[in-house]
N, C-alpha and C. Protein backbone atom coordinates (compact mmCIF):
# COMPACT_ATOMS: atom_id res chain seq x y z
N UNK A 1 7.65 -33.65 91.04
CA UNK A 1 6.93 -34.06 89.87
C UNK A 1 7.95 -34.29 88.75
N UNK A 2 7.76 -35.26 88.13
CA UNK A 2 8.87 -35.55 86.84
C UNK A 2 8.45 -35.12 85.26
N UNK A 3 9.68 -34.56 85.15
CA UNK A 3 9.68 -33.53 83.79
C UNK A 3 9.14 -34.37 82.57
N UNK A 4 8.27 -33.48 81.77
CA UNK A 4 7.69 -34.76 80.71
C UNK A 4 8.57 -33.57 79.90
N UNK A 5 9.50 -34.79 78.80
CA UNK A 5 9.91 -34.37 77.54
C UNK A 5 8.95 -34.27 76.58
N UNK A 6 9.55 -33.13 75.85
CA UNK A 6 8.31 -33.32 74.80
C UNK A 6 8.93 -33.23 73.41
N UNK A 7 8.60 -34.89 72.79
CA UNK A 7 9.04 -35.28 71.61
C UNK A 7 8.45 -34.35 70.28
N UNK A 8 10.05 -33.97 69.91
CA UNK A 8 9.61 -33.51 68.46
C UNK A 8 9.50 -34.25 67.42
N UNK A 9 8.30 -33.40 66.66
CA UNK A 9 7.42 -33.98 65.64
C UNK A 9 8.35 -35.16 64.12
N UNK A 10 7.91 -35.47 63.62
CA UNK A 10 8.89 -36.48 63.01
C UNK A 10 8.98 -35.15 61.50
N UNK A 11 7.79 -34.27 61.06
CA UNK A 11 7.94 -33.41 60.17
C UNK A 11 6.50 -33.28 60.14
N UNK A 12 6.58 -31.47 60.37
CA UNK A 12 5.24 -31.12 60.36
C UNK A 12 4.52 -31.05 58.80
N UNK A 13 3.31 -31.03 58.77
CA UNK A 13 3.55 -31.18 57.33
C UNK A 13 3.24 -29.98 56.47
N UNK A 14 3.52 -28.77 56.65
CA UNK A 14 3.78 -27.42 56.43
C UNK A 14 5.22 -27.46 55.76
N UNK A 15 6.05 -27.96 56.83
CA UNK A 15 7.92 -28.01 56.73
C UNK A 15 7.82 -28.62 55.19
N UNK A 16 6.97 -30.12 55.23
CA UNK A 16 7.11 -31.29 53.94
C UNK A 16 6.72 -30.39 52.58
N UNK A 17 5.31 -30.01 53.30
CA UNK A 17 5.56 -28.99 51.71
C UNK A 17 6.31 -28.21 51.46
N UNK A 18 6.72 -27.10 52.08
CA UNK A 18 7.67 -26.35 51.63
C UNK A 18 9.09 -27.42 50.93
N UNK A 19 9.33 -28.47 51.76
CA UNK A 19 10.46 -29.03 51.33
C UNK A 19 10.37 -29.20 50.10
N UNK A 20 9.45 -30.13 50.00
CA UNK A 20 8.73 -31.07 48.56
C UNK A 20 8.81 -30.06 47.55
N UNK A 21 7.85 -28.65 47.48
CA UNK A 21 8.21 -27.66 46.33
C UNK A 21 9.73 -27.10 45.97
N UNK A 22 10.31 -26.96 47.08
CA UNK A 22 11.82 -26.53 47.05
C UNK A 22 12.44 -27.72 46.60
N UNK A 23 12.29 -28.68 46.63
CA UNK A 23 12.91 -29.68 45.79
C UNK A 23 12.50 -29.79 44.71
N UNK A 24 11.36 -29.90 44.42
CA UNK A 24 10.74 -30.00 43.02
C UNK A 24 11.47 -28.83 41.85
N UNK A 25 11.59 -27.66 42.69
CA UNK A 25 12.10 -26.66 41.89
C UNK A 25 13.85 -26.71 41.72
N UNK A 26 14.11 -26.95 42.45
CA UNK A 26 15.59 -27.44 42.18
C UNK A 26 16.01 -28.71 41.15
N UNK A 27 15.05 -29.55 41.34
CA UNK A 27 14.77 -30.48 40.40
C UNK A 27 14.86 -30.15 38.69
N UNK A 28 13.63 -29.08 38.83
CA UNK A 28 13.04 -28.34 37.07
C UNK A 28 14.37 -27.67 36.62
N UNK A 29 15.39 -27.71 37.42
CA UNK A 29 16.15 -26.57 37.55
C UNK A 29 17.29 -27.18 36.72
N UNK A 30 17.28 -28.57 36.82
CA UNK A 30 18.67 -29.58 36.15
C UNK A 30 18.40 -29.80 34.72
N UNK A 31 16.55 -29.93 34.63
CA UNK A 31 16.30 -30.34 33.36
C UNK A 31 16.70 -29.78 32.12
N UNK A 32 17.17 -30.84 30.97
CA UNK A 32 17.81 -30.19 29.56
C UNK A 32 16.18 -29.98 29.10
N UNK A 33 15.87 -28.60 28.35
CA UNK A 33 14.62 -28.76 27.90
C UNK A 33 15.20 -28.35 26.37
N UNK A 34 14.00 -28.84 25.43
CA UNK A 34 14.28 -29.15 23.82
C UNK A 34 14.10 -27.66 23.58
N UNK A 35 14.39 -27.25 22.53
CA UNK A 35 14.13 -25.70 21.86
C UNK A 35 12.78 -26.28 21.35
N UNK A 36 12.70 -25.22 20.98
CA UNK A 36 11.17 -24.83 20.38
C UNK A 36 11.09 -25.62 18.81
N UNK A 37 12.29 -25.86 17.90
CA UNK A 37 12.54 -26.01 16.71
C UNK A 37 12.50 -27.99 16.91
N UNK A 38 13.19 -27.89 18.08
CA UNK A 38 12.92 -29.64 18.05
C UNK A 38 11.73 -30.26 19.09
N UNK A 39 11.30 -29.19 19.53
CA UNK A 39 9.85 -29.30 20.01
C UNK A 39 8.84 -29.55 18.93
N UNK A 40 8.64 -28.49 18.50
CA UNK A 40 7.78 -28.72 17.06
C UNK A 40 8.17 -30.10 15.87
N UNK A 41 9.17 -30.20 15.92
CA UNK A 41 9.52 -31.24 14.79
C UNK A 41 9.21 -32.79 15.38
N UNK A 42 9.53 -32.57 16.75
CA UNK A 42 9.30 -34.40 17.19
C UNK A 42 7.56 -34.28 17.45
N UNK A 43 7.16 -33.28 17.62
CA UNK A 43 5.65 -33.37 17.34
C UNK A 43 4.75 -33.92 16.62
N UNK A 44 5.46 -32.87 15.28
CA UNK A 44 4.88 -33.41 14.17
C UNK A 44 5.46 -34.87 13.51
N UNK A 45 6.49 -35.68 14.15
CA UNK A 45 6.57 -36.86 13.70
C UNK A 45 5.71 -37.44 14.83
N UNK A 46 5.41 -37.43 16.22
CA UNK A 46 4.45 -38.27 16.10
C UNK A 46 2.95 -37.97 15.89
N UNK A 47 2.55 -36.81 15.09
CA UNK A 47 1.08 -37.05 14.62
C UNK A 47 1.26 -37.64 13.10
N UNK A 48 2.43 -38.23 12.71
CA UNK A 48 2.57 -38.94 11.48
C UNK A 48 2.48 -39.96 11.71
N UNK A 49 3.36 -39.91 13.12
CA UNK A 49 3.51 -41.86 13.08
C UNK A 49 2.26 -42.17 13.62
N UNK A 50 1.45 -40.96 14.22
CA UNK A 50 -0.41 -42.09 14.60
C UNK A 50 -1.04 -41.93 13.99
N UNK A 51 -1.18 -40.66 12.96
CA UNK A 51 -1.78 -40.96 11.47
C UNK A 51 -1.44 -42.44 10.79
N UNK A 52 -0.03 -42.40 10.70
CA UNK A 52 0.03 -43.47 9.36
C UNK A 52 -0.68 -44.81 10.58
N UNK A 53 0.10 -45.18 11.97
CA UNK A 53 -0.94 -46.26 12.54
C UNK A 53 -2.20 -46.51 12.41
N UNK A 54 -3.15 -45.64 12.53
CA UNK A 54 -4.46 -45.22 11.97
C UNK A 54 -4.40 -45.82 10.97
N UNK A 55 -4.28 -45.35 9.68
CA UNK A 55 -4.45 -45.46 8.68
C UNK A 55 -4.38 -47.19 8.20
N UNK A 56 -2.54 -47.75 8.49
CA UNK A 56 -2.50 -48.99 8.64
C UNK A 56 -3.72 -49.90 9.08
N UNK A 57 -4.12 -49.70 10.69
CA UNK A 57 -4.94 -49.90 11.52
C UNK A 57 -6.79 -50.06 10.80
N UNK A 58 -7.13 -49.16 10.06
CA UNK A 58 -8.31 -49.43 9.58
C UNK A 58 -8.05 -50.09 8.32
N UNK A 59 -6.81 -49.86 7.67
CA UNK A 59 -6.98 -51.05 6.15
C UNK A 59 -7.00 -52.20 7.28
N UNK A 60 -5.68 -52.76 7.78
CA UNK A 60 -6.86 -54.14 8.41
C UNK A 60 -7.69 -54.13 8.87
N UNK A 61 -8.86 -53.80 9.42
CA UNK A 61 -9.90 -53.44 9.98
C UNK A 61 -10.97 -53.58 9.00
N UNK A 62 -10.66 -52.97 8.33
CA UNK A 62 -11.45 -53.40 6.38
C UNK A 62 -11.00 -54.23 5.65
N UNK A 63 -10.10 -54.76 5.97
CA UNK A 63 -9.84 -56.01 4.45
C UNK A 63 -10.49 -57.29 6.29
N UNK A 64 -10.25 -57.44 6.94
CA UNK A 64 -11.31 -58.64 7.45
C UNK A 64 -12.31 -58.57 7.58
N UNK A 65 -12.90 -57.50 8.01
CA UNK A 65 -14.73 -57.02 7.74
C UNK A 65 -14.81 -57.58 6.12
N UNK A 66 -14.19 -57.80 5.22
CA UNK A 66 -14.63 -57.61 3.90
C UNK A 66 -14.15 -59.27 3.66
N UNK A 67 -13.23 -60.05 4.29
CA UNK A 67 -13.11 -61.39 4.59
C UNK A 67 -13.93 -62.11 5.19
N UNK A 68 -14.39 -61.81 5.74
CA UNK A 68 -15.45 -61.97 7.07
C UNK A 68 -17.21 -62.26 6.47
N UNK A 69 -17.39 -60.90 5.64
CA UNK A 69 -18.12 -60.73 4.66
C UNK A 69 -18.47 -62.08 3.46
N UNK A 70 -16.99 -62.31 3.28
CA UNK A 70 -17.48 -63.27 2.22
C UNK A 70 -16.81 -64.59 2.62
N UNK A 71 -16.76 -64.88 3.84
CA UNK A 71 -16.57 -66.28 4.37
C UNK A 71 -18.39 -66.44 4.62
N UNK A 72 -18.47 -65.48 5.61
CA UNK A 72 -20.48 -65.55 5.92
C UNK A 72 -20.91 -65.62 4.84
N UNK A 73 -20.94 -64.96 3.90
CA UNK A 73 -21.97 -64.07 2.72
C UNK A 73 -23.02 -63.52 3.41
N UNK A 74 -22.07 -62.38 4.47
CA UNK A 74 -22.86 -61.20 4.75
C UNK A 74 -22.56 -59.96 4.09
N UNK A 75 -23.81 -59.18 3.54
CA UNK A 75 -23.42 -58.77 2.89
C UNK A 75 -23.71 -56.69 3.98
């Protein structure tokens, strides 16, 4: 009778996860992370810079509603 080989798996996928997290963590591991002082500060510039967009954002929003207004004469 002739011997059946028996092909190994290409990656079980037990092995992949473990790999995948062990890489991932080696990964987190390179990253430069910001302090806390320039954490907070680039924060708060961008809830300025989408405040002031906002803000920009509805004056036009209101000066053509109010163009608009008196091209129709809706009032």
């Amino acid at each position: 009778m002739p011997q059946v080989k028996q092909v190994a798996q290409a990656a079980k996928p037990k092995n992949a996860i473990v790999r995948f997290i062990s890489e991932t963590i080696a990964e987190m591991k390179k990253v430069t992370w910001l302090s806390r002082r320039e954490t907070a500060y680039l924060t708060g510039l961008v809830l300025l810079v989408a405040i002031a967009a906002g803000i920009v954002l509805g004056l036009f929003d209101w000066s053509f509603s109010k163009l608009i207004s008196l091209i129709f004469g809706i009032k």
